[in-house]
C-alpha atoms as a PDB file:
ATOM      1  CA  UNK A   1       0.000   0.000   0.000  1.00  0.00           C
ATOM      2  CA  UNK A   2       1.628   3.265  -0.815  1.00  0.00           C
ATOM      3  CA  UNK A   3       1.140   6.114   1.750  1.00  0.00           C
ATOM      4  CA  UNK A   4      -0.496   9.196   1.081  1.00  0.00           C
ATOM      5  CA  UNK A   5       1.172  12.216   0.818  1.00  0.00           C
ATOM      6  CA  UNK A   6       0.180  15.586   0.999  1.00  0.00           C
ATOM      7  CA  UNK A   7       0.571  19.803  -0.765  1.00  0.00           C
ATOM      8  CA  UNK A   8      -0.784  22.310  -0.182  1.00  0.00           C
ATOM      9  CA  UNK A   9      -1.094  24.953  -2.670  1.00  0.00           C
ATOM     10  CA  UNK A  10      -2.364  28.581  -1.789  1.00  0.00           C
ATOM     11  CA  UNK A  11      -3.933  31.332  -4.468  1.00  0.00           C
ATOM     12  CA  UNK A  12      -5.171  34.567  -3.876  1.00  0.00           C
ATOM     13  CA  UNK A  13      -8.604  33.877  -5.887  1.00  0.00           C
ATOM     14  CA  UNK A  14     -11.899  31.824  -7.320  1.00  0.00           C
ATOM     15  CA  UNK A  15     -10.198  32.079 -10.783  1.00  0.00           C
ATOM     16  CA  UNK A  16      -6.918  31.131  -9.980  1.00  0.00           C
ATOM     17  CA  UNK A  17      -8.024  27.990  -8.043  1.00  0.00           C
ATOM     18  CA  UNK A  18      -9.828  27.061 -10.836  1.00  0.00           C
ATOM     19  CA  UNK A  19      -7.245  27.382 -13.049  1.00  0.00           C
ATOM     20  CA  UNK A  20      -4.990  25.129 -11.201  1.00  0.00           C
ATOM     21  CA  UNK A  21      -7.873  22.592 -10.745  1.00  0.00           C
ATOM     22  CA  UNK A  22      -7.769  22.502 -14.393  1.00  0.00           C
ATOM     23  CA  UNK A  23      -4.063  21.962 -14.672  1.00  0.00           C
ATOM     24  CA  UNK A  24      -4.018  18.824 -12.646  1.00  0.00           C
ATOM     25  CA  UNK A  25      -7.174  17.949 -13.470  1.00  0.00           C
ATOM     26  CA  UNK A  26      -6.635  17.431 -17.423  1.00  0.00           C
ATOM     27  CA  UNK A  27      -2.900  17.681 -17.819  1.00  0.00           C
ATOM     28  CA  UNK A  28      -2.165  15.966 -14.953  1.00  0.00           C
ATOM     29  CA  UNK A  29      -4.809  13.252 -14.389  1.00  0.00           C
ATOM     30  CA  UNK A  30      -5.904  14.110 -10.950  1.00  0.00           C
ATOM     31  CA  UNK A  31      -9.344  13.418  -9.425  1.00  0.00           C
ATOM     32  CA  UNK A  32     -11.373  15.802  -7.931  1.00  0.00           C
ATOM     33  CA  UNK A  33     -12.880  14.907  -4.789  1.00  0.00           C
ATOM     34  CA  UNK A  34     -16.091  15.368  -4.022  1.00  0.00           C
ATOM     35  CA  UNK A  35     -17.786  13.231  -1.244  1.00  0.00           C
ATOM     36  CA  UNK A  36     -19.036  14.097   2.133  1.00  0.00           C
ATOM     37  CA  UNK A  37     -16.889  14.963   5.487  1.00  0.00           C
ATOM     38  CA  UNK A  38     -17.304  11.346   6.613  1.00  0.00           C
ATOM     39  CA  UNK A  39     -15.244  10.920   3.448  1.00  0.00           C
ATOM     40  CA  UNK A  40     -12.854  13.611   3.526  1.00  0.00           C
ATOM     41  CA  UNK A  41      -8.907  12.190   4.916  1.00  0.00           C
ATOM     42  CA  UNK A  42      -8.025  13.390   8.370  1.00  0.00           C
ATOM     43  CA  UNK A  43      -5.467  15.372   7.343  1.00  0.00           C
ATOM     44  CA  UNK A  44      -7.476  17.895   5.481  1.00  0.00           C
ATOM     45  CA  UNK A  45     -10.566  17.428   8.353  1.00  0.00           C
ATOM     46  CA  UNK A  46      -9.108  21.222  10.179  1.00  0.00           C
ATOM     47  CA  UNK A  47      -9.555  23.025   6.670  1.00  0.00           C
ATOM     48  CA  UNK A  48     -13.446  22.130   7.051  1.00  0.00           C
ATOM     49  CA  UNK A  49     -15.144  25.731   7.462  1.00  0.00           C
ATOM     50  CA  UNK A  50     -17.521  26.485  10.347  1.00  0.00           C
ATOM     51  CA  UNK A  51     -21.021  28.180   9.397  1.00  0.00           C
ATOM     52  CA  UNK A  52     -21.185  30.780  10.421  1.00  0.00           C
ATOM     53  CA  UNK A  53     -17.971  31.735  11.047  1.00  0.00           C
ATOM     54  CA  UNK A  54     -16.582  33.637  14.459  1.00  0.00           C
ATOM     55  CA  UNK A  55     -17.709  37.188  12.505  1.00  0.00           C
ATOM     56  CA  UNK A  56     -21.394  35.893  12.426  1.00  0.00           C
ATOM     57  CA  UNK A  57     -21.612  37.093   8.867  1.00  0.00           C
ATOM     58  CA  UNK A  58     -23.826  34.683   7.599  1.00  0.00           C
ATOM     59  CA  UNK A  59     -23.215  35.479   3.586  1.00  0.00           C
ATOM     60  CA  UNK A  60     -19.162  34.826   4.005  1.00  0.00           C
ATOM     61  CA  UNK A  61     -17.917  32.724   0.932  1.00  0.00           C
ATOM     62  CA  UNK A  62     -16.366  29.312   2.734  1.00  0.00           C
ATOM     63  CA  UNK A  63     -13.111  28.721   2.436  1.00  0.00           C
ATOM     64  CA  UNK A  64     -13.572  25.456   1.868  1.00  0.00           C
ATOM     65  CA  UNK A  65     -10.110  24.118  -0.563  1.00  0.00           C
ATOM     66  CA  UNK A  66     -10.595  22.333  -3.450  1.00  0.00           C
ATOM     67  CA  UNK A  67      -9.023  18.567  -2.742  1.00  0.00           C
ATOM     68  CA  UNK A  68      -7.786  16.582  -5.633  1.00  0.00           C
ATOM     69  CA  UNK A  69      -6.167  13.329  -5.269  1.00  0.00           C
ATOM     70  CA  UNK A  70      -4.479  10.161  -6.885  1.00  0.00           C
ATOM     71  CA  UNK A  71      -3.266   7.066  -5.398  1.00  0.00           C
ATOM     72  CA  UNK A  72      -0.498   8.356  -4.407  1.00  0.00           C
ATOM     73  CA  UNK A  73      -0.738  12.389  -3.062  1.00  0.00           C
ATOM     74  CA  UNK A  74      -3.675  14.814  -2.113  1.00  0.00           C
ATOM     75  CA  UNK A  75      -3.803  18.423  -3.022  1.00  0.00           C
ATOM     76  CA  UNK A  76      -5.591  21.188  -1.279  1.00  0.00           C
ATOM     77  CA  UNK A  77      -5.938  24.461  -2.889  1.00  0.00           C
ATOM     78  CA  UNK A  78      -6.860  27.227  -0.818  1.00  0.00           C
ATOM     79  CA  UNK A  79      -8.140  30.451  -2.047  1.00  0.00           C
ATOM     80  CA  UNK A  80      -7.214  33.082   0.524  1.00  0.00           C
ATOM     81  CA  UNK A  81      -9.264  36.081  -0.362  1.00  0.00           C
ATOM     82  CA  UNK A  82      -6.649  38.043  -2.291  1.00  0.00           C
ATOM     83  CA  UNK A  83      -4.521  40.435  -0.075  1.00  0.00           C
ATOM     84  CA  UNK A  84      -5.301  37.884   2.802  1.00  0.00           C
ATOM     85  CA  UNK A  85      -3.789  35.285   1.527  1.00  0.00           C
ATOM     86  CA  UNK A  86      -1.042  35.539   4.004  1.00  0.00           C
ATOM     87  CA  UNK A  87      -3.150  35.841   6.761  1.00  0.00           C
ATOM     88  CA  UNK A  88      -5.534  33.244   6.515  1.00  0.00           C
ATOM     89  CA  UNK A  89      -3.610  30.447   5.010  1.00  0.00           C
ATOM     90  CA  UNK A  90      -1.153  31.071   7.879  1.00  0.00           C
ATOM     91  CA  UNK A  91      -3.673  30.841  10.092  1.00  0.00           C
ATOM     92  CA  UNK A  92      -4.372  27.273   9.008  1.00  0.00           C
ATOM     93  CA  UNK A  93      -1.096  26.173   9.075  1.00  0.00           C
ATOM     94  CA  UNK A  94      -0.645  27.054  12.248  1.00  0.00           C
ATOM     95  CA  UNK A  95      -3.854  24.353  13.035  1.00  0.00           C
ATOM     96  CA  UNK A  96      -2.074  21.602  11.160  1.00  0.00           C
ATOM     97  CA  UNK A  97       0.972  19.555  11.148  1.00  0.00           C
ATOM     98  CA  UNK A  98       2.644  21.169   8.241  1.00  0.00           C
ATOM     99  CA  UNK A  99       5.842  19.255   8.894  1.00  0.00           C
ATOM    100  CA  UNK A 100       4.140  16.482   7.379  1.00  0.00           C
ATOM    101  CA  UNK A 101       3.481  18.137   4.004  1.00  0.00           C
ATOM    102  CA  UNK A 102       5.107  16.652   1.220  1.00  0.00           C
ATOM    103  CA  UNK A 103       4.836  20.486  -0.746  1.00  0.00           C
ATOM    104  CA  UNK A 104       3.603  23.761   0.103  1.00  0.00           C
ATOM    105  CA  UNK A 105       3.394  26.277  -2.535  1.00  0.00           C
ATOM    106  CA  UNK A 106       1.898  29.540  -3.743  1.00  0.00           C
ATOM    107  CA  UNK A 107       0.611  30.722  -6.962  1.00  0.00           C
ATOM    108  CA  UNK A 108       0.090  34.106  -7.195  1.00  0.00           C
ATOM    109  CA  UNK A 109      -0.431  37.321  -9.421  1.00  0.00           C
ATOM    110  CA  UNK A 110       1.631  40.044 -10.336  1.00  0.00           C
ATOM    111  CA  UNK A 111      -0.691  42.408 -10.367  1.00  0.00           C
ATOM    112  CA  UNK A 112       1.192  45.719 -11.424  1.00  0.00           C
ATOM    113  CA  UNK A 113       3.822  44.849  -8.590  1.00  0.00           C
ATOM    114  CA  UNK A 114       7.207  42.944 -10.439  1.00  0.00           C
ATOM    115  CA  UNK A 115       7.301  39.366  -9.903  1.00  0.00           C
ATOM    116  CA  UNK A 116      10.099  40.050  -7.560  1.00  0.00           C
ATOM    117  CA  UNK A 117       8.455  42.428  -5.284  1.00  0.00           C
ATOM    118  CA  UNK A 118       5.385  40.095  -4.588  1.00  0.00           C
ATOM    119  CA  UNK A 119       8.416  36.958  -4.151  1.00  0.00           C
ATOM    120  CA  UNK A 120       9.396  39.199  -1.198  1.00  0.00           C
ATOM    121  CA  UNK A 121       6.437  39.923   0.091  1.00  0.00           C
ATOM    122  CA  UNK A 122       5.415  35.743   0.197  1.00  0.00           C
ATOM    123  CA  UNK A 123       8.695  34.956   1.284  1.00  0.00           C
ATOM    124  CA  UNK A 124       8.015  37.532   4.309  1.00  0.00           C
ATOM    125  CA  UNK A 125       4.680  35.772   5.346  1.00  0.00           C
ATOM    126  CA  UNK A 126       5.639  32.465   4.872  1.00  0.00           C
ATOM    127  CA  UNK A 127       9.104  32.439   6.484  1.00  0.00           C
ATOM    128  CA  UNK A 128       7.820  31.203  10.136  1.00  0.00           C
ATOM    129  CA  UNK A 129       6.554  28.048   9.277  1.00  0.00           C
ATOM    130  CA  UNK A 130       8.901  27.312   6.274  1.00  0.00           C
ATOM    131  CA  UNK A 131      12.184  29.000   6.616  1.00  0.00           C
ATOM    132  CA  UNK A 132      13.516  28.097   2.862  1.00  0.00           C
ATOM    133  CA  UNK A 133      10.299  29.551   1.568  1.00  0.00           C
ATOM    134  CA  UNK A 134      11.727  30.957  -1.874  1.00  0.00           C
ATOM    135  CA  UNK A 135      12.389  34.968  -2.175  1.00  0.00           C
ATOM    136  CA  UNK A 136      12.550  34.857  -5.784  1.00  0.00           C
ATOM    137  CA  UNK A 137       9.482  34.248  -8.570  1.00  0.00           C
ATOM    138  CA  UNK A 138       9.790  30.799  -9.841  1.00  0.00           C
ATOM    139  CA  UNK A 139      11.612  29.116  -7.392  1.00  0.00           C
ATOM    140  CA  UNK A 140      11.553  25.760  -6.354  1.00  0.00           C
ATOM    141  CA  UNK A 141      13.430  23.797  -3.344  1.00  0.00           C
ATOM    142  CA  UNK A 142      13.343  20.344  -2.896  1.00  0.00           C
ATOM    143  CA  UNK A 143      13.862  19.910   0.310  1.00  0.00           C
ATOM    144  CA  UNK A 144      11.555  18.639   2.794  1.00  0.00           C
ATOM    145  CA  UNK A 145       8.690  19.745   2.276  1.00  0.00           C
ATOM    146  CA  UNK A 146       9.143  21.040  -1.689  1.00  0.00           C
ATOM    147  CA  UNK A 147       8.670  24.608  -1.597  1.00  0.00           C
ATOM    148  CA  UNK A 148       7.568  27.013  -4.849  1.00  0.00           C
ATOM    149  CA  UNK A 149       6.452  30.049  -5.701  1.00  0.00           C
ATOM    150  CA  UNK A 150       4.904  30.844  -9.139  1.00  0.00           C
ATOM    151  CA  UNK A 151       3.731  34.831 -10.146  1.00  0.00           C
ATOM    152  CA  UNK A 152       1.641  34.602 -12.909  1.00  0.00           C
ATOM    153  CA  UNK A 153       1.679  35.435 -15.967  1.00  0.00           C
ATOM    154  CA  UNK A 154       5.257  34.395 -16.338  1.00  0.00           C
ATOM    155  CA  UNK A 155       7.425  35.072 -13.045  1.00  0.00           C
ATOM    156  CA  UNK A 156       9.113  38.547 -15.112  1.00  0.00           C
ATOM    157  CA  UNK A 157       6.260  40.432 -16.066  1.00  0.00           C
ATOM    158  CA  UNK A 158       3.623  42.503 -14.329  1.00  0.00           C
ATOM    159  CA  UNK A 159       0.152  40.942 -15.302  1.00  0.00           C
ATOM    160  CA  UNK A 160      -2.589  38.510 -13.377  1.00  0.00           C
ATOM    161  CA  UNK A 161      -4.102  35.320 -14.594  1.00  0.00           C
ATOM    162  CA  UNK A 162      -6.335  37.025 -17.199  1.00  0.00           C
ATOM    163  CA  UNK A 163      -2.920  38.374 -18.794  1.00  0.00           C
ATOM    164  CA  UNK A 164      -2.158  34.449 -19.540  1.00  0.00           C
ATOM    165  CA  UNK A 165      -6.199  33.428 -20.429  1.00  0.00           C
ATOM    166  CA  UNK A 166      -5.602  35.635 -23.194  1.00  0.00           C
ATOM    167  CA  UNK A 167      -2.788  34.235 -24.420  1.00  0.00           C
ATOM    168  CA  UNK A 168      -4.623  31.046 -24.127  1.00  0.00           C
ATOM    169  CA  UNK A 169      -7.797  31.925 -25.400  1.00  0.00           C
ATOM    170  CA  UNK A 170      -5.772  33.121 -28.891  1.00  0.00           C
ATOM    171  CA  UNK A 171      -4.539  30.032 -29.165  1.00  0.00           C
ATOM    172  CA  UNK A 172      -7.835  27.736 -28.062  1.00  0.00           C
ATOM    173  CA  UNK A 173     -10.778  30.458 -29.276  1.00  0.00           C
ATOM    174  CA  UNK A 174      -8.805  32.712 -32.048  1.00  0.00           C
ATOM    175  CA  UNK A 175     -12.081  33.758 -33.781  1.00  0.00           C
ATOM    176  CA  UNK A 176     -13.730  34.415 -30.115  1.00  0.00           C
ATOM    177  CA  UNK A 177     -10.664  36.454 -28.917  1.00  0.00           C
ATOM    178  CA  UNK A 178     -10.388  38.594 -32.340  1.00  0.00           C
ATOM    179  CA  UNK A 179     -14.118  39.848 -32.115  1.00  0.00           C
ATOM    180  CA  UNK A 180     -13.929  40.333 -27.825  1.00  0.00           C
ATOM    181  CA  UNK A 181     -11.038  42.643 -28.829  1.00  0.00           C
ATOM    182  CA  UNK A 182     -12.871  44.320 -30.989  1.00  0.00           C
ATOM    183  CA  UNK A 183     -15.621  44.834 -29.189  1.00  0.00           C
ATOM    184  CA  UNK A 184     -13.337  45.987 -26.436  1.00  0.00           C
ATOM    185  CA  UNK A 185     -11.643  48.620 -27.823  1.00  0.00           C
ATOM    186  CA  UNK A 186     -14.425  50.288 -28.972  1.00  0.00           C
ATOM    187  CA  UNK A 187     -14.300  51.806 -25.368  1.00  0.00           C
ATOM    188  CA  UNK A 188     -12.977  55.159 -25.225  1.00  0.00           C
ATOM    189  CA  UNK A 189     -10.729  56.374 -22.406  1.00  0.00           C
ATOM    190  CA  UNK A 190     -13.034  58.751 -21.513  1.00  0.00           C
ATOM    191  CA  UNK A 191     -15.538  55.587 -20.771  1.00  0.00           C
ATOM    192  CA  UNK A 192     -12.650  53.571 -19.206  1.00  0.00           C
ATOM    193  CA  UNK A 193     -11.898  56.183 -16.776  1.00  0.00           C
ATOM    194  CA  UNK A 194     -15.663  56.584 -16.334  1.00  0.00           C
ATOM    195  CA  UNK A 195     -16.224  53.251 -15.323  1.00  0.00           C
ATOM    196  CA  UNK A 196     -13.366  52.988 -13.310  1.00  0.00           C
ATOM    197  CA  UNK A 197     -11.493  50.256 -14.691  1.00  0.00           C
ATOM    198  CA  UNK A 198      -7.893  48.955 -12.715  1.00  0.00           C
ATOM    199  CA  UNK A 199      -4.760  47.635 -14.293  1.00  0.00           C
ATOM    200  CA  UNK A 200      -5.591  44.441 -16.266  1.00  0.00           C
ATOM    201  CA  UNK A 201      -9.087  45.072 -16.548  1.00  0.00           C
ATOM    202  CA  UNK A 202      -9.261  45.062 -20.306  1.00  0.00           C
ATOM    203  CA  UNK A 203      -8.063  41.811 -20.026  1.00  0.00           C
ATOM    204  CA  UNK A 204     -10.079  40.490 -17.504  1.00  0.00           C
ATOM    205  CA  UNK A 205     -13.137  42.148 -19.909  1.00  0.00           C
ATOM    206  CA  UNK A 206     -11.811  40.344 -22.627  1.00  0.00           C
ATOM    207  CA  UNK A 207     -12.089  36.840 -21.110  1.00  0.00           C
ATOM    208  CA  UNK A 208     -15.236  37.677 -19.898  1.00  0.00           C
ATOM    209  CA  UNK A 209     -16.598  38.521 -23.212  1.00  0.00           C
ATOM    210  CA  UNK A 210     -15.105  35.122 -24.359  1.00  0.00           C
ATOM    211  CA  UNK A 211     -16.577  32.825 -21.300  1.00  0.00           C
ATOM    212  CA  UNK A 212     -20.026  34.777 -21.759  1.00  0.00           C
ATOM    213  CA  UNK A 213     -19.976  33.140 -24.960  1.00  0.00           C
ATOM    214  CA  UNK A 214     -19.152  29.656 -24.084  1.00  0.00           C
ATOM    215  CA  UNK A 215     -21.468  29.882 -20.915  1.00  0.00           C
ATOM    216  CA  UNK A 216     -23.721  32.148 -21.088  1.00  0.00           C
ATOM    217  CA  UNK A 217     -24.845  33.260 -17.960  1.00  0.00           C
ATOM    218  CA  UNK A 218     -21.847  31.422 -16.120  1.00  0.00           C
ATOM    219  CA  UNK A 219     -18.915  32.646 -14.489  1.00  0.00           C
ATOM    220  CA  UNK A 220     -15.319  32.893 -15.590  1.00  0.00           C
ATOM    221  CA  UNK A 221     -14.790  30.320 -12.894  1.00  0.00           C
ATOM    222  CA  UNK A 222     -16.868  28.072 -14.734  1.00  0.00           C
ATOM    223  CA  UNK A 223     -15.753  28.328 -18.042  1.00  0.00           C
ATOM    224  CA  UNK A 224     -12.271  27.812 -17.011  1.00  0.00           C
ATOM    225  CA  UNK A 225     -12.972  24.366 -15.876  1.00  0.00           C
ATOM    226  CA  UNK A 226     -14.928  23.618 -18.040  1.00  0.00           C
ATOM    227  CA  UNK A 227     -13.833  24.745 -21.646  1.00  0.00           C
ATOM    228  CA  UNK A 228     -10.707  24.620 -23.560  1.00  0.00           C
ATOM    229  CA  UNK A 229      -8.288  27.783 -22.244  1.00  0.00           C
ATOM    230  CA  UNK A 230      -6.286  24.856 -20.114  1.00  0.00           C
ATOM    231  CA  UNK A 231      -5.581  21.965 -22.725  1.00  0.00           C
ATOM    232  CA  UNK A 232      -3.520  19.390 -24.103  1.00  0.00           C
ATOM    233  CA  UNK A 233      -2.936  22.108 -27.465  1.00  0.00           C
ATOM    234  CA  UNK A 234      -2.639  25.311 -25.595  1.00  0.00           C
ATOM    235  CA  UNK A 235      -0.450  23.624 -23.101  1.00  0.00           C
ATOM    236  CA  UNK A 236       2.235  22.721 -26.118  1.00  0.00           C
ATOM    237  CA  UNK A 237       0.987  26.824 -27.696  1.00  0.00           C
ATOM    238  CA  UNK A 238       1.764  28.765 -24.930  1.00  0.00           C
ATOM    239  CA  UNK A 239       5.286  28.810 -22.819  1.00  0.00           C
ATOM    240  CA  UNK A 240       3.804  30.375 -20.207  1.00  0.00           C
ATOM    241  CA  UNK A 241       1.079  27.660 -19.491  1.00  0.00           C
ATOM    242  CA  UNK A 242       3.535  25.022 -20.163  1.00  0.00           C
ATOM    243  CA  UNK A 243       6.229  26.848 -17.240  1.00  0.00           C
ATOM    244  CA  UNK A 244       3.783  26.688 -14.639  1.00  0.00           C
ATOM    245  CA  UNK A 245       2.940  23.025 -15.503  1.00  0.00           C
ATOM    246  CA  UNK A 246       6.302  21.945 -14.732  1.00  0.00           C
ATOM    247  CA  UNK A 247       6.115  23.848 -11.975  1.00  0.00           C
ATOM    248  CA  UNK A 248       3.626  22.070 -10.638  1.00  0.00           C
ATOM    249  CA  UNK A 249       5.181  18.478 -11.551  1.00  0.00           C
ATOM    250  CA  UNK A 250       8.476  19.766  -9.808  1.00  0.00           C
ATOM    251  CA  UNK A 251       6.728  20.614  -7.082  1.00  0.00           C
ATOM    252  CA  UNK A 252       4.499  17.788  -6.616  1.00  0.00           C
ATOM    253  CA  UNK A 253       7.100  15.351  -7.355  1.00  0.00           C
ATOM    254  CA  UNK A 254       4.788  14.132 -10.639  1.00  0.00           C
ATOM    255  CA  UNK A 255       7.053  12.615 -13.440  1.00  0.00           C
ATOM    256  CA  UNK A 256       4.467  11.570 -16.152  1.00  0.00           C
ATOM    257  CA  UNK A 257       1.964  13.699 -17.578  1.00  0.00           C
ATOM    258  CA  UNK A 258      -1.419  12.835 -18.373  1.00  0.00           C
ATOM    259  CA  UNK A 259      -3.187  14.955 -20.985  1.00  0.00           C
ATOM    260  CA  UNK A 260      -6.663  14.031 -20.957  1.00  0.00           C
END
């Protein structure tokens, strides 16, 4: 019988735990779990949320983690409400026996911060329960546990996940992408700055168009996992999909890949 072994990964949002779901999911022939508490392993029985929760705000999103498994290792991956990442993942780990991880890693955004910047910021946070927490963007240790850090779009650049979707959409949806463009940047500044749109908005716009098309009246979260953004051909299109796969093998200790 081969023991379990566990990661943890942490993101900063819906989207981006999504996103990874898909990775492993397709690409890397995970299964996603899905049963009741009576089902759930013991390790991952302190991530269970309590409703309400100590604020008493009774319309808090859970922070229940997604678990996905094979026979050999179970994932967890916990969205920490953006900027609190930090604080509420530490919060958990300092509820379970983390020594016992087999990974613990972080996938984060950019945002207009540099890759390196946000690195310091993670290594910062995470330092107390895993000193050799990496400092840079794309980092890796293989120690015990395996420790990463991945800043989307592509550990150099300034961006968020949407920045990549793009890149995958032109690849997966070309037709799709063209015409959300267009209808995009038919928006004058004037209107932008009306509106109120942030950095990486028109992105984020533009793979909402998309997804509205593919799902109407879904979410983006949906439409990542379920249409074609994260595949077998965009994996092999786009570099930067394809880095943070290997990151992922690398730090889950996965040598085959299973594009399904």
């Amino acid at each position: 019988m081969v023991d379990q072994r566990y990661a943890l990964i942490g993101v900063e949002g819906n989207h981006d735990q999504a996103f990874l779901c898909r990775i492993l999911h397709k690409l890397l022939g995970f299964n996603k779990f899905d049963n009741t508490t009576s089902d759930l392993d013991i390790f991952w029985r302190k991530f269970v949320p309590i409703y309400p929760p100590k604020s008493g705000r009774l319309y808090m999103r859970l922070d229940m983690p997604t678990i996905l498994y094979t026979s050999g290792i179970s994932v967890a991956i916990y969205v920490g409400e953006g900027s609190k990442l930090i604080t509420n993942l530490s919060a958990k780990l300092s509820d379970i026996d983390h020594s016992a991880l087999l990974a613990f890693g972080i996938v984060a955004d950019a945002d207009k911060h540099t890759p390196s910047k946000v690195a310091e910021m993670y290594h910062a946070g995470f330092k107390e329960f895993f000193p050799n927490f990496p400092d840079k963007p794309g980092v890796l240790t293989k120690n015990s546990p395996r420790l990463g850090l991945h800043v989307l779009p592509d550990n150099s650049s300034q961006g968020v996940l949407d920045t990549l979707l793009c890149n995958c959409g032109k690849s997966a949806y070309p037709e799709f992408m063209q015409r959300a463009e267009l209808y995009i940047n038919q928006f004058s500044e004037e209107e932008i700055r009306r509106i109120g749109w942030k950095p990486f908005d028109r992105e984020k716009a533009i793979v909402a168009t998309v997804a509205s098309v593919l799902k109407p009246g879904k979410t983006n979260t949906v439409s990542i996992t379920d249409n074609n953004w994260v595949c077998s051909e965009t994996v092999v299109a786009i570099p930067e999909l394809s880095s943070i796969l290997l990151f992922l093998k690398e730090l889950l200790a996965i040598d085959d890949v299973v594009m399904l």
